[in-house]
C-alpha atoms as a PDB file:
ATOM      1  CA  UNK A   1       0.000   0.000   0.000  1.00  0.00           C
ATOM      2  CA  UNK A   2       1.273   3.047  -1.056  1.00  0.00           C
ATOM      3  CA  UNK A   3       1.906   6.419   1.801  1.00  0.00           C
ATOM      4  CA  UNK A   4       1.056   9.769   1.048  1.00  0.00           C
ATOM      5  CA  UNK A   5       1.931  13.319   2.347  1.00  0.00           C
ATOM      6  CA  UNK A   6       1.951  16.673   1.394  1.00  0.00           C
ATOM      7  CA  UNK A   7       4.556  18.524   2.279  1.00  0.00           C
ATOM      8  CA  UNK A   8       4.314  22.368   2.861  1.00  0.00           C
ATOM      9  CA  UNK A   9       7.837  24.543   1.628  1.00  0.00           C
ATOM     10  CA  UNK A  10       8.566  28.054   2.633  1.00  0.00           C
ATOM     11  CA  UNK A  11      10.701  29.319   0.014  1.00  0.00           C
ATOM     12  CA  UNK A  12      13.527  31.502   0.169  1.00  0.00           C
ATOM     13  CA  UNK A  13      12.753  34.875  -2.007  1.00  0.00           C
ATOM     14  CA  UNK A  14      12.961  34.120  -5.281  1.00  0.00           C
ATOM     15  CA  UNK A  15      13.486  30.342  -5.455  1.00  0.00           C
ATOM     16  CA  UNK A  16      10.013  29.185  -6.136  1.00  0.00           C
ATOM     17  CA  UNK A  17      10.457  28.387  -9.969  1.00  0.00           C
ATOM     18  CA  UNK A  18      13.890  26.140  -9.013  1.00  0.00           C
ATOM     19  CA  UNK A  19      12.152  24.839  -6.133  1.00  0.00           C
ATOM     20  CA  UNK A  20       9.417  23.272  -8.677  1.00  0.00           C
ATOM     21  CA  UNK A  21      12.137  22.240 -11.304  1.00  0.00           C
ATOM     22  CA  UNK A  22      13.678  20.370  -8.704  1.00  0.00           C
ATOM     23  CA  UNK A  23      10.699  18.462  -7.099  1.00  0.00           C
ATOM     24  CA  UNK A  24       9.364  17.334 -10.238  1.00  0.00           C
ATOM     25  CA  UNK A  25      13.082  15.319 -10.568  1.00  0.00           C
ATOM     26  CA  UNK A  26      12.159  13.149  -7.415  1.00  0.00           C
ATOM     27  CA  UNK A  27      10.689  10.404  -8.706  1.00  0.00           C
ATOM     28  CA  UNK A  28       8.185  10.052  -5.066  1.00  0.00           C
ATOM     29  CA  UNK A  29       6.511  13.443  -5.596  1.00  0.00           C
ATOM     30  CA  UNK A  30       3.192  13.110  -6.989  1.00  0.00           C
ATOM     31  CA  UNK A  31       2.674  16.514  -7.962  1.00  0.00           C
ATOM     32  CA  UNK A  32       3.765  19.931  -6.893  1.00  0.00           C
ATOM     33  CA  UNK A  33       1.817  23.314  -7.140  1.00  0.00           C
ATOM     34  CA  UNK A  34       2.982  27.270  -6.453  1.00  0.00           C
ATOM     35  CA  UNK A  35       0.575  28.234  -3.617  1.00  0.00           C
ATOM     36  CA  UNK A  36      -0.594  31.755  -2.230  1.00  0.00           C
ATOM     37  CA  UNK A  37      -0.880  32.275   1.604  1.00  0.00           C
ATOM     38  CA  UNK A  38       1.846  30.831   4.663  1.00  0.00           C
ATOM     39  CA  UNK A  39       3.446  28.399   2.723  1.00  0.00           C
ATOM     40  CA  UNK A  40       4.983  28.624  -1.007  1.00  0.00           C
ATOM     41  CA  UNK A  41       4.839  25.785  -2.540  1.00  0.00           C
ATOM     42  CA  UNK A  42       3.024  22.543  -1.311  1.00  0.00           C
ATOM     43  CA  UNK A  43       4.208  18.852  -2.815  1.00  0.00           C
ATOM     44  CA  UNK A  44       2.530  15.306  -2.831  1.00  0.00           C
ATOM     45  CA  UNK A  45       4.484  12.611  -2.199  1.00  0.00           C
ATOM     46  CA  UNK A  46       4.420   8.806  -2.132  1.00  0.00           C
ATOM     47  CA  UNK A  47       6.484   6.097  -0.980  1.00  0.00           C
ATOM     48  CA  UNK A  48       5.940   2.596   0.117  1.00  0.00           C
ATOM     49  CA  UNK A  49       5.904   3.177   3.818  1.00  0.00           C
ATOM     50  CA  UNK A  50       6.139   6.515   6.596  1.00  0.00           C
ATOM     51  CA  UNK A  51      10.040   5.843   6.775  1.00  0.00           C
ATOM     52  CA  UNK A  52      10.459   6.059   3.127  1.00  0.00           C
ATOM     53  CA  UNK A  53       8.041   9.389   3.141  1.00  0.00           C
ATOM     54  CA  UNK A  54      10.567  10.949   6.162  1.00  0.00           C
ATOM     55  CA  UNK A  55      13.459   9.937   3.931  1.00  0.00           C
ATOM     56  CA  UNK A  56      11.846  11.787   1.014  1.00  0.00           C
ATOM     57  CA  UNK A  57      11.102  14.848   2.773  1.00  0.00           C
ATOM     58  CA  UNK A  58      14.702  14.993   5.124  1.00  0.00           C
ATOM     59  CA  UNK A  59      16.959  13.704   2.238  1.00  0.00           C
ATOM     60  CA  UNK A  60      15.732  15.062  -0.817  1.00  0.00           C
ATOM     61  CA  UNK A  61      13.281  18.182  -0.104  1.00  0.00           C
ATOM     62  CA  UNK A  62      14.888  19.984   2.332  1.00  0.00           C
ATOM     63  CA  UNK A  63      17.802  19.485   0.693  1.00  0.00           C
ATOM     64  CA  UNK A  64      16.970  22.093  -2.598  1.00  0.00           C
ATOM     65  CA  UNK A  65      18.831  25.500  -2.437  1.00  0.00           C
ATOM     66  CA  UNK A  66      16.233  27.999  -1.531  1.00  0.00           C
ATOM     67  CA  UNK A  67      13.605  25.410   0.790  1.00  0.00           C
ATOM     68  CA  UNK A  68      13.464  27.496   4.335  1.00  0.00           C
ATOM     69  CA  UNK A  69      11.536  24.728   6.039  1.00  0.00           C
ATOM     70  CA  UNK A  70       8.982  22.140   5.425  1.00  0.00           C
ATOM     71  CA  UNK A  71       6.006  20.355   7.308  1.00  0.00           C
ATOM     72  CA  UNK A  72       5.042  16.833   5.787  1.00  0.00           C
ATOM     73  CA  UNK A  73       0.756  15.800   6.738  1.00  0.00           C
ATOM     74  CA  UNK A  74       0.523  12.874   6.604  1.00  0.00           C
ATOM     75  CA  UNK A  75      -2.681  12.197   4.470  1.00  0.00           C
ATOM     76  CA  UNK A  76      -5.353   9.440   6.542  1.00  0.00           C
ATOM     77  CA  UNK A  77      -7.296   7.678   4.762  1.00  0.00           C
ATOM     78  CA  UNK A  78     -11.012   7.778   6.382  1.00  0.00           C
ATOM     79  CA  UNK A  79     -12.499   4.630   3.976  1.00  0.00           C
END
């Protein structure tokens, strides 16, 4: 069963347009979108299990030039 999250980035000042580029080379994220309000940009990802969805977020998001900080939600499925 697959594991979902999105995860919220605060982007440095002009770094929103890189941040995309990069999260669209990670093969877990889902889809990414430029968002108005607190956060900048907010990313769905998938992996096979919560670990892999930490790894994802730790190791790979929060790793692009320009991401401030990130929150991952879990997404709970109510079916």
């Amino acid at each position: 069963m697959i594991t979902s999250a999105y995860v919220l980035i605060e982007a440095a000042s002009g770094k929103i347009g890189h941040i995309i580029e990069e999260l669209r080379r990670i093969p877990e994220v889902a889809a990414c979108d430029a968002v108005t309000g607190q956060y900048d940009v907010i990313a769905r990802i998938e992996a096979d299990d919560i670990n892999a969805l930490g790894r994802v977020s730790y190791a790979k998001i929060q790793m692009i030039d320009g991401v401030l900080r990130t929150i991952t939600c879990s997404i709970v499925r109510m079916d």
